[in-house]
N, C-alpha and C. Protein backbone atom coordinates (compact mmCIF):
# COMPACT_ATOMS: atom_id res chain seq x y z
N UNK A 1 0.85 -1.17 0.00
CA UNK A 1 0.00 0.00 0.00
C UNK A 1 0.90 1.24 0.00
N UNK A 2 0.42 2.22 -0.85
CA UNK A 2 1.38 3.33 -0.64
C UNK A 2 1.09 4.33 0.41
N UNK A 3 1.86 4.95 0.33
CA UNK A 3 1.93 6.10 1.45
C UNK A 3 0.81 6.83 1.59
N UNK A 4 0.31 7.44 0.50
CA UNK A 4 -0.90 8.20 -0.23
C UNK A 4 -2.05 7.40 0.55
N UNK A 5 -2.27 6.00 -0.24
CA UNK A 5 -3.25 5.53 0.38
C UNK A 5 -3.42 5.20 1.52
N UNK A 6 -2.05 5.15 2.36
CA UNK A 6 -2.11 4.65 3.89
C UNK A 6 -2.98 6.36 4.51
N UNK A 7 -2.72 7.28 3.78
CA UNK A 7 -3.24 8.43 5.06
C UNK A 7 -4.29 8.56 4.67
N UNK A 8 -5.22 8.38 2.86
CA UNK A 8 -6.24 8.27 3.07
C UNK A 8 -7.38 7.19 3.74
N UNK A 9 -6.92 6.02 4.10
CA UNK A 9 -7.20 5.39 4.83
C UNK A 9 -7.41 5.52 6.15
N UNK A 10 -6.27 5.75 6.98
CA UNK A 10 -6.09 6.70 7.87
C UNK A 10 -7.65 7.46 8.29
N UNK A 11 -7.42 8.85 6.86
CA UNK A 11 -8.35 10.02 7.06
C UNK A 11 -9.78 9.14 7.34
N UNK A 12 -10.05 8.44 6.95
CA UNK A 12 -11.30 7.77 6.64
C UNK A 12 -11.90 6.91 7.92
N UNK A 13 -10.69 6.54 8.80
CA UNK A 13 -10.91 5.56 10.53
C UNK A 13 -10.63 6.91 11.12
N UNK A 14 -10.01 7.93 10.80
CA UNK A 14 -10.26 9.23 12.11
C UNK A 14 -12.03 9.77 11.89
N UNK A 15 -11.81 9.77 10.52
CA UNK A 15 -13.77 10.76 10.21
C UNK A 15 -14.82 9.65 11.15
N UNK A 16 -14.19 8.06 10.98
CA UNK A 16 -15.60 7.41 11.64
C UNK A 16 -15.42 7.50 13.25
N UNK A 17 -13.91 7.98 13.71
CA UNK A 17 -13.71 7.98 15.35
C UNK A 17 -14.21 9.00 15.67
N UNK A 18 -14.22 10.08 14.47
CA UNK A 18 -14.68 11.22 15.21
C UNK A 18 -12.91 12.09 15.98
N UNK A 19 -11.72 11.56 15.70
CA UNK A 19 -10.96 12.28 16.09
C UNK A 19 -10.45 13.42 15.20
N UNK A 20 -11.06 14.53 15.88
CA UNK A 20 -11.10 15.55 15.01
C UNK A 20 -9.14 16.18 14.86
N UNK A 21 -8.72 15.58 15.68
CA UNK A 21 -6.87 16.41 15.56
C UNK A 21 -5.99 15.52 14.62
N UNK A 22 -6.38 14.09 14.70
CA UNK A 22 -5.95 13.37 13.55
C UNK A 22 -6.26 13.48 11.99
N UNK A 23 -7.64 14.02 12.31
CA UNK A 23 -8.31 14.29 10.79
C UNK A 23 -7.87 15.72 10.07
N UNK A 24 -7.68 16.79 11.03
CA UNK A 24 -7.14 18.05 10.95
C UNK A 24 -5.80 17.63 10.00
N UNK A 25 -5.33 17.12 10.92
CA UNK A 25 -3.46 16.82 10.88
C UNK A 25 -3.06 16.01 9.46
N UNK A 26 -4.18 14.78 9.25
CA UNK A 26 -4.30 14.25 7.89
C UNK A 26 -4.73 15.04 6.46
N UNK A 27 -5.66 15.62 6.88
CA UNK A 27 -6.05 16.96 5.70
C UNK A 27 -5.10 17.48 5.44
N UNK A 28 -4.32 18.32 6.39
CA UNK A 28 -3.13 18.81 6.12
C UNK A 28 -2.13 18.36 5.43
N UNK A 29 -1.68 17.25 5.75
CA UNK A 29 -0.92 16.44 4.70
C UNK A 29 -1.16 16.56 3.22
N UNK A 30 -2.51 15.53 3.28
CA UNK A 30 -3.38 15.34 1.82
C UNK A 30 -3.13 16.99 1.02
N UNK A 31 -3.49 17.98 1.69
CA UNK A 31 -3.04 19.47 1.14
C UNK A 31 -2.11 19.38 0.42
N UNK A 32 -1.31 19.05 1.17
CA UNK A 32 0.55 19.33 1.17
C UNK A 32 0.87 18.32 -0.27
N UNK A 33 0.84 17.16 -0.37
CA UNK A 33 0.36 16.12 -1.31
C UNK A 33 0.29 16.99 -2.64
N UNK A 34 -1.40 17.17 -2.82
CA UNK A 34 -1.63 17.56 -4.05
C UNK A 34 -1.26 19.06 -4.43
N UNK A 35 -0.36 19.86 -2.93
CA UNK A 35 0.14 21.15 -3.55
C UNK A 35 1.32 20.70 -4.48
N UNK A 36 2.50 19.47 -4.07
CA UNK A 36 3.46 19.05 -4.78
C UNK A 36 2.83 18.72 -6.28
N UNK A 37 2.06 17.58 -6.08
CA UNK A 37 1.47 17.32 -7.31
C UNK A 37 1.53 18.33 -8.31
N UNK A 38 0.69 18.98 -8.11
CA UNK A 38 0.60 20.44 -8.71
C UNK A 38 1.75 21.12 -9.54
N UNK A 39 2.62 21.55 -8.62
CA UNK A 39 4.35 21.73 -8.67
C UNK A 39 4.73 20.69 -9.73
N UNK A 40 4.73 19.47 -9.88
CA UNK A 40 5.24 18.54 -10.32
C UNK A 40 4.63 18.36 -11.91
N UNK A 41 3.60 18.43 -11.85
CA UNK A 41 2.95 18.29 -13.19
C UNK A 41 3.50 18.56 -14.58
N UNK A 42 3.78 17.57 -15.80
CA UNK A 42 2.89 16.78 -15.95
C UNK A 42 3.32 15.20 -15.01
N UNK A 43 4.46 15.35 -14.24
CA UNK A 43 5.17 13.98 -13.81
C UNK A 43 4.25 13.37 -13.11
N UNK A 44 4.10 12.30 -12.32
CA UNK A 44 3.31 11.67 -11.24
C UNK A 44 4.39 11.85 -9.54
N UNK A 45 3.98 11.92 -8.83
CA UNK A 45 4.61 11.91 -7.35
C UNK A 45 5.19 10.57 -7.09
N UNK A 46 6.60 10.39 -6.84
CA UNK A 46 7.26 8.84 -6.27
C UNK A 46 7.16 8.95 -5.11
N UNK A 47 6.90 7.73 -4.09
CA UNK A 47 6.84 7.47 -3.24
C UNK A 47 8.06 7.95 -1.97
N UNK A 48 9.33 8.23 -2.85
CA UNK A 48 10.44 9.22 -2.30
C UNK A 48 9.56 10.69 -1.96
N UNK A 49 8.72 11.22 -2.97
CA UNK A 49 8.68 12.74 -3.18
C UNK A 49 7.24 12.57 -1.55
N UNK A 50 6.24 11.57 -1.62
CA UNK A 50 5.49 12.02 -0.66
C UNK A 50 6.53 11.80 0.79
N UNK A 51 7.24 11.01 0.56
CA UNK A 51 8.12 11.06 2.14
C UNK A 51 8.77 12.41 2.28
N UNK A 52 9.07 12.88 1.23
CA UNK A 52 9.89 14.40 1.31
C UNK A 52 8.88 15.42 1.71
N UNK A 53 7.84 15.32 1.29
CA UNK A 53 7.17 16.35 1.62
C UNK A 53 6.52 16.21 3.23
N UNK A 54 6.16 14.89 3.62
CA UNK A 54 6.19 14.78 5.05
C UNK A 54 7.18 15.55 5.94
N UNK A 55 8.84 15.18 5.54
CA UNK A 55 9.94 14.93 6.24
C UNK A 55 9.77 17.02 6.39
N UNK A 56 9.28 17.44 5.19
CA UNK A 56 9.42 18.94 5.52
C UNK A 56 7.77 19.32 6.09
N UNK A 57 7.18 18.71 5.89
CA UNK A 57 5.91 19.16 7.24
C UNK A 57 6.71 19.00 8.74
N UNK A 58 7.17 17.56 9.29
CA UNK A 58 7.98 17.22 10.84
C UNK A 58 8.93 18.53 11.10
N UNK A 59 9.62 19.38 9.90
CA UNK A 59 11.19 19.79 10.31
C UNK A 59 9.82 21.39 10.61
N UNK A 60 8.80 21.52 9.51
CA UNK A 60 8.00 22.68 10.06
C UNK A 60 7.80 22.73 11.35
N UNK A 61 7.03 21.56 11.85
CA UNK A 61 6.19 21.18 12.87
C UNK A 61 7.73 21.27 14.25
N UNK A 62 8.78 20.77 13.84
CA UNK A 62 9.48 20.89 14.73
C UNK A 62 10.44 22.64 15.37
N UNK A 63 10.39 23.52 14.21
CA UNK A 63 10.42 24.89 14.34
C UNK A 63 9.43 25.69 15.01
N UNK A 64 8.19 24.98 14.61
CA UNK A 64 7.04 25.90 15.43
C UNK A 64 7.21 25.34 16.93
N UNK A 65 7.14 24.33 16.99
CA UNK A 65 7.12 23.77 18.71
C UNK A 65 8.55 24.62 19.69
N UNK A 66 10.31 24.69 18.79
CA UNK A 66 10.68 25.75 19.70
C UNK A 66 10.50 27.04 19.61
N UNK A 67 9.61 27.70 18.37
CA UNK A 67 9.32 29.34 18.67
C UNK A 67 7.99 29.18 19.90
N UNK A 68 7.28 28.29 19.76
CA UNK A 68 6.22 28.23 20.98
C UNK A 68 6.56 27.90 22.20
N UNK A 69 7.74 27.01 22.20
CA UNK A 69 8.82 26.99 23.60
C UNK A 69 9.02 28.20 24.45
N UNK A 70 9.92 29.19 23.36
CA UNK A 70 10.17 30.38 23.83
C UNK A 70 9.21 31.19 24.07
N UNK A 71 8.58 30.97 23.83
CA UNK A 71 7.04 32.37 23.86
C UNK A 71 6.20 32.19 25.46
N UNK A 72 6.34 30.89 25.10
CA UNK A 72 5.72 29.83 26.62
C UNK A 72 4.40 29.56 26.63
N UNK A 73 4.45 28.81 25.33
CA UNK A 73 2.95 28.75 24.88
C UNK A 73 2.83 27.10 24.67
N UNK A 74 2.47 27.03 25.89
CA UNK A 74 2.32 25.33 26.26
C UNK A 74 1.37 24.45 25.28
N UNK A 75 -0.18 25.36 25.51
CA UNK A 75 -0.87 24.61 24.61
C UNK A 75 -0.81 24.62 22.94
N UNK A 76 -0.23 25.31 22.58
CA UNK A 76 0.36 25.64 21.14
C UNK A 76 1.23 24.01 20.74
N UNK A 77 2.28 24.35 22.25
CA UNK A 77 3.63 23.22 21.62
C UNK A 77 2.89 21.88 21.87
N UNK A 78 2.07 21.53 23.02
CA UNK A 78 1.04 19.93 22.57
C UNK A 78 0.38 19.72 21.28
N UNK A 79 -0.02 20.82 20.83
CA UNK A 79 -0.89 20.84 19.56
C UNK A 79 0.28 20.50 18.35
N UNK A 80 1.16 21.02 18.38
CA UNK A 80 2.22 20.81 17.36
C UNK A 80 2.85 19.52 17.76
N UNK A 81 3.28 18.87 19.00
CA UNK A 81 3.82 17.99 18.85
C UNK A 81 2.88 16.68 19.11
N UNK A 82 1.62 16.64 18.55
CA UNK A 82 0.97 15.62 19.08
C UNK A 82 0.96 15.20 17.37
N UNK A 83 0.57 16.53 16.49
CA UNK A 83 1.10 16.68 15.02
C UNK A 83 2.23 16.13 14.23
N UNK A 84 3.25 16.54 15.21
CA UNK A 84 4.78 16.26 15.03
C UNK A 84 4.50 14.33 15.24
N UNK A 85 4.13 14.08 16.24
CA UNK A 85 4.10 12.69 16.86
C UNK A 85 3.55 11.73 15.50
N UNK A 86 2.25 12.07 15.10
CA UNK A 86 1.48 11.55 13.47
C UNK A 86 2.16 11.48 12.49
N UNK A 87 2.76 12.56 12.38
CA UNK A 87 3.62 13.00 11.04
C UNK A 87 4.77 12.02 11.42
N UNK A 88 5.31 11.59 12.16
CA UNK A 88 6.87 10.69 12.24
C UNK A 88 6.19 9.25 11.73
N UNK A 89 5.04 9.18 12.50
CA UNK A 89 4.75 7.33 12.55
C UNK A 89 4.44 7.26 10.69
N UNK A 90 4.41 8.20 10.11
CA UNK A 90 4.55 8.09 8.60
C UNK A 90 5.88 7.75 8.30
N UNK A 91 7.11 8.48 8.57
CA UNK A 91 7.93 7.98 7.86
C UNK A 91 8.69 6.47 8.09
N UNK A 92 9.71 6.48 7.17
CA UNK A 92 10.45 5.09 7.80
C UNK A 92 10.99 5.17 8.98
N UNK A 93 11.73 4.44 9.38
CA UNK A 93 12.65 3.96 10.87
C UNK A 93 13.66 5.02 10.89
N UNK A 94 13.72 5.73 11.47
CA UNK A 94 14.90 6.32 11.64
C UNK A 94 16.43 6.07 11.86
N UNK A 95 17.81 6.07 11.27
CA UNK A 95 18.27 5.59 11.78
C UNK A 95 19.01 6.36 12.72
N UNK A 96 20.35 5.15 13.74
CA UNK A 96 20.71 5.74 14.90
C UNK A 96 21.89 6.78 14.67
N UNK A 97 22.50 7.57 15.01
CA UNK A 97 23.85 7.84 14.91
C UNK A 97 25.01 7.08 14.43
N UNK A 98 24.89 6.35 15.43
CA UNK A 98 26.06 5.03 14.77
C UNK A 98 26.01 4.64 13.75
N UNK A 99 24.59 4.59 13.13
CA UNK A 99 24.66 3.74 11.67
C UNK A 99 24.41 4.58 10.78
N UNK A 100 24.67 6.25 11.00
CA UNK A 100 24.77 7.26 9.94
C UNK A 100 26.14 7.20 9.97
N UNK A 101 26.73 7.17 10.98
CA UNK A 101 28.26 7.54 11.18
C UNK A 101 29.01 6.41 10.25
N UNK A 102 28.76 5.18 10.36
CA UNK A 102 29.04 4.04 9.69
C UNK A 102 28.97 4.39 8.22
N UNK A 103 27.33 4.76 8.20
CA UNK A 103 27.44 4.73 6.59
C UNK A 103 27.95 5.78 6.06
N UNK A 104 28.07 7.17 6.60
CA UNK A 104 29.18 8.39 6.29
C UNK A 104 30.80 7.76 5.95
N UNK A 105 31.25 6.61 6.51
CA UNK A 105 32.59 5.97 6.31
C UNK A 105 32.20 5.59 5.15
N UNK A 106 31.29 4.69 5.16
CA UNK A 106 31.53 3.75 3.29
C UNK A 106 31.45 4.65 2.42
N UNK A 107 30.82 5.92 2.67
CA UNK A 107 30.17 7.03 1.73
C UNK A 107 31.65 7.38 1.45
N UNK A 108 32.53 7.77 2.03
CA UNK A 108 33.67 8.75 2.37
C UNK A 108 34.58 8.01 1.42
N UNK A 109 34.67 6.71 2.09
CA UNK A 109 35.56 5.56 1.13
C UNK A 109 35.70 5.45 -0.01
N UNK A 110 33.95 5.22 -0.56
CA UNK A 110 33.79 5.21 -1.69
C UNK A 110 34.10 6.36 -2.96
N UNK A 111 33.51 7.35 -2.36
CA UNK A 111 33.32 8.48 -3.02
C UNK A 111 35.26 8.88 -3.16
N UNK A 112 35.89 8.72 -1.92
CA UNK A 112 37.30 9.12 -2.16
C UNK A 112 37.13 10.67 -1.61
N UNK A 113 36.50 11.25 -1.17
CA UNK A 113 36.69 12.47 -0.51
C UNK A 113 37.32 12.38 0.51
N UNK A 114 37.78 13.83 0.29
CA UNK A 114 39.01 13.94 1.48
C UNK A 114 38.88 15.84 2.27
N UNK A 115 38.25 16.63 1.00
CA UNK A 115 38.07 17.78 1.75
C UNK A 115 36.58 17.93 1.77
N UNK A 116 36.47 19.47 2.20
CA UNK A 116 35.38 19.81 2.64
C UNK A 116 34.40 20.24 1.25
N UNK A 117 35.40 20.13 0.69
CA UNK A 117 34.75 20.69 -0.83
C UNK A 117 34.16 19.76 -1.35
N UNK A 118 34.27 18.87 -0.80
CA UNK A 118 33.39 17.50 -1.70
C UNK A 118 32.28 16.63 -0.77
N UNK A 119 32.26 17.64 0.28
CA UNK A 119 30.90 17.56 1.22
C UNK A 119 29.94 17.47 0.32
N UNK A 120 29.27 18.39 -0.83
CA UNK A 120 27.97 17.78 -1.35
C UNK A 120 28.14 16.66 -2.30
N UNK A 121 29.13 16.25 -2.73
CA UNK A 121 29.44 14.92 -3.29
C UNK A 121 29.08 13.42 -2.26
N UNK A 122 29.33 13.35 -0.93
CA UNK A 122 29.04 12.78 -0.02
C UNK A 122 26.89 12.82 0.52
N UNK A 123 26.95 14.38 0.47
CA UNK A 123 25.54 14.14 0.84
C UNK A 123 24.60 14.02 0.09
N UNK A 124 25.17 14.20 -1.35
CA UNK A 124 24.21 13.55 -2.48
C UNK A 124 24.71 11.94 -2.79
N UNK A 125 25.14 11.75 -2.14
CA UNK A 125 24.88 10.33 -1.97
C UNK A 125 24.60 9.60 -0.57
N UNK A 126 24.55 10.47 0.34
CA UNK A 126 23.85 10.15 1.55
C UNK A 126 22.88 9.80 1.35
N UNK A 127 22.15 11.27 0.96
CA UNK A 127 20.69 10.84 0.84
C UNK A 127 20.23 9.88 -0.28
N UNK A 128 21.24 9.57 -1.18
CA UNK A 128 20.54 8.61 -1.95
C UNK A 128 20.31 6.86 -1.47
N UNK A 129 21.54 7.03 -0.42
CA UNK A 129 21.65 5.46 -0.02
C UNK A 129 20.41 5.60 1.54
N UNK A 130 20.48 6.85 1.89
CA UNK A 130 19.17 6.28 3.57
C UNK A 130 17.96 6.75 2.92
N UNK A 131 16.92 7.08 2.01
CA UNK A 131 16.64 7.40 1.33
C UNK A 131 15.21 7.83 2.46
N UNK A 132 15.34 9.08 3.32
CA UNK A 132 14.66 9.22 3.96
C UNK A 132 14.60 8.48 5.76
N UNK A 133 15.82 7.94 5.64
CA UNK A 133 15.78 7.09 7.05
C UNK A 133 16.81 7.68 8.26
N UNK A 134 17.07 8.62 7.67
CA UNK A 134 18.48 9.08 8.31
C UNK A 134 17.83 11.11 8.34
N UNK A 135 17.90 12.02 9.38
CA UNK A 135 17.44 13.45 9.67
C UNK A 135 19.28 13.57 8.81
N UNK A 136 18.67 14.58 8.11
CA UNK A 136 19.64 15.30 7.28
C UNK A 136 19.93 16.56 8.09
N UNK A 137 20.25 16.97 8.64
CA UNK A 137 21.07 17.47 9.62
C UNK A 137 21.73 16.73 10.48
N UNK A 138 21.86 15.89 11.03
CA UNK A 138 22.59 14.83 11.84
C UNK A 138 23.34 14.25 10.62
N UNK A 139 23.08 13.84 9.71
CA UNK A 139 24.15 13.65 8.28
C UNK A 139 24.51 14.84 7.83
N UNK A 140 24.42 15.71 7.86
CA UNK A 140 25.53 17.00 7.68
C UNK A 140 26.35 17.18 8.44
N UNK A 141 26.26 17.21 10.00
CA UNK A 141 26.71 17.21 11.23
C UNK A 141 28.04 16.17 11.02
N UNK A 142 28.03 14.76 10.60
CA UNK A 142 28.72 13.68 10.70
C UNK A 142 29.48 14.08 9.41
N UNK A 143 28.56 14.33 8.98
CA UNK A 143 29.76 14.67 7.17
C UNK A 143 31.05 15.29 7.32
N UNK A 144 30.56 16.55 8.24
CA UNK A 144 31.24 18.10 8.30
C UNK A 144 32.65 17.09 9.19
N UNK A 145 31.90 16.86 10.09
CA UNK A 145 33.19 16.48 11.23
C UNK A 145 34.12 15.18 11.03
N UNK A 146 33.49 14.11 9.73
CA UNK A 146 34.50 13.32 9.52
C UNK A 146 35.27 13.57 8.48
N UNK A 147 35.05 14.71 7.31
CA UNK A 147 35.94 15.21 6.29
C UNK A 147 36.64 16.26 7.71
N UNK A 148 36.86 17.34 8.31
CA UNK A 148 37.31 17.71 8.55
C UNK A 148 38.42 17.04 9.51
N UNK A 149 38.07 15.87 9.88
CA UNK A 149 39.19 15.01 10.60
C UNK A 149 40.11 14.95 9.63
N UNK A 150 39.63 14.19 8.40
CA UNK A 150 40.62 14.43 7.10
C UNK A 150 42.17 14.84 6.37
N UNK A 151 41.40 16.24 6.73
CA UNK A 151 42.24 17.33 6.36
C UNK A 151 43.23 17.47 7.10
């Protein structure tokens, strides 16, 4: 089943629960969805592109929760991270540190980089090998600091 159809499915057991924050939170998506579509046209959406567009709803959802931190707007940051919470159980498994760090070595190996200049040579192939399983900032983070051992 694809992704698409898993949230309209989804949308369809929140409308009969009656949970109105899941159904909110799913609409939203579905939005987000056919705004890419849109963008994309005449192509069709790959199953990469709806995980991407999730992965940048979570990194939204995770900016609003610390400007509502700072403000001290409690019920704001439950509302966002109960959002935030839905939006993850969509994507894949995350992986750990260790096994970005790992795969930043084979990346490094392979590729033959050695400076910093060939950082996006590495993270365009980061992201091609975790293909959504790995927060791309924590793989920038590991990139930066094992080419700069490098040098």
């Amino acid at each position: 089943m694809s992704l698409r159809d898993q949230i309209t499915n989804d949308m369809k057991t929140a409308m009969k629960e009656k949970d109105m924050a899941k159904l909110n939170a799913l609409r939203m998506v579905q939005s987000a969805f056919k705004n890419r579509e849109i963008e994309l046209r005449p192509n069709p959406m790959t199953e990469d592109e709806y995980i991407a567009v999730i992965k940048r709803l979570v990194k939204q959802r995770k900016e609003s929760i610390e400007q509502y931190q700072a403000a001290g707007r409690t019920d704001l940051v439950e509302a966002e991270s109960a959002e935030l919470k839905l939006l993850e159980s969509y994507l894949p498994e995350q992986m750990s540190r260790e096994q970005i760090e790992k795969l930043v070595d084979e990346v490094i190996a392979a590729t033959g980089a050695k400076t910093m200049k060939e950082m996006g040579v590495v993270m365009k192939e980061m992201q091609a090998r975790t293909k959504g399983a790995a927060d791309n900032k924590i793989v920038s983070e590991v990139v930066k600091a094992k080419l700069q051992q490098q040098q």
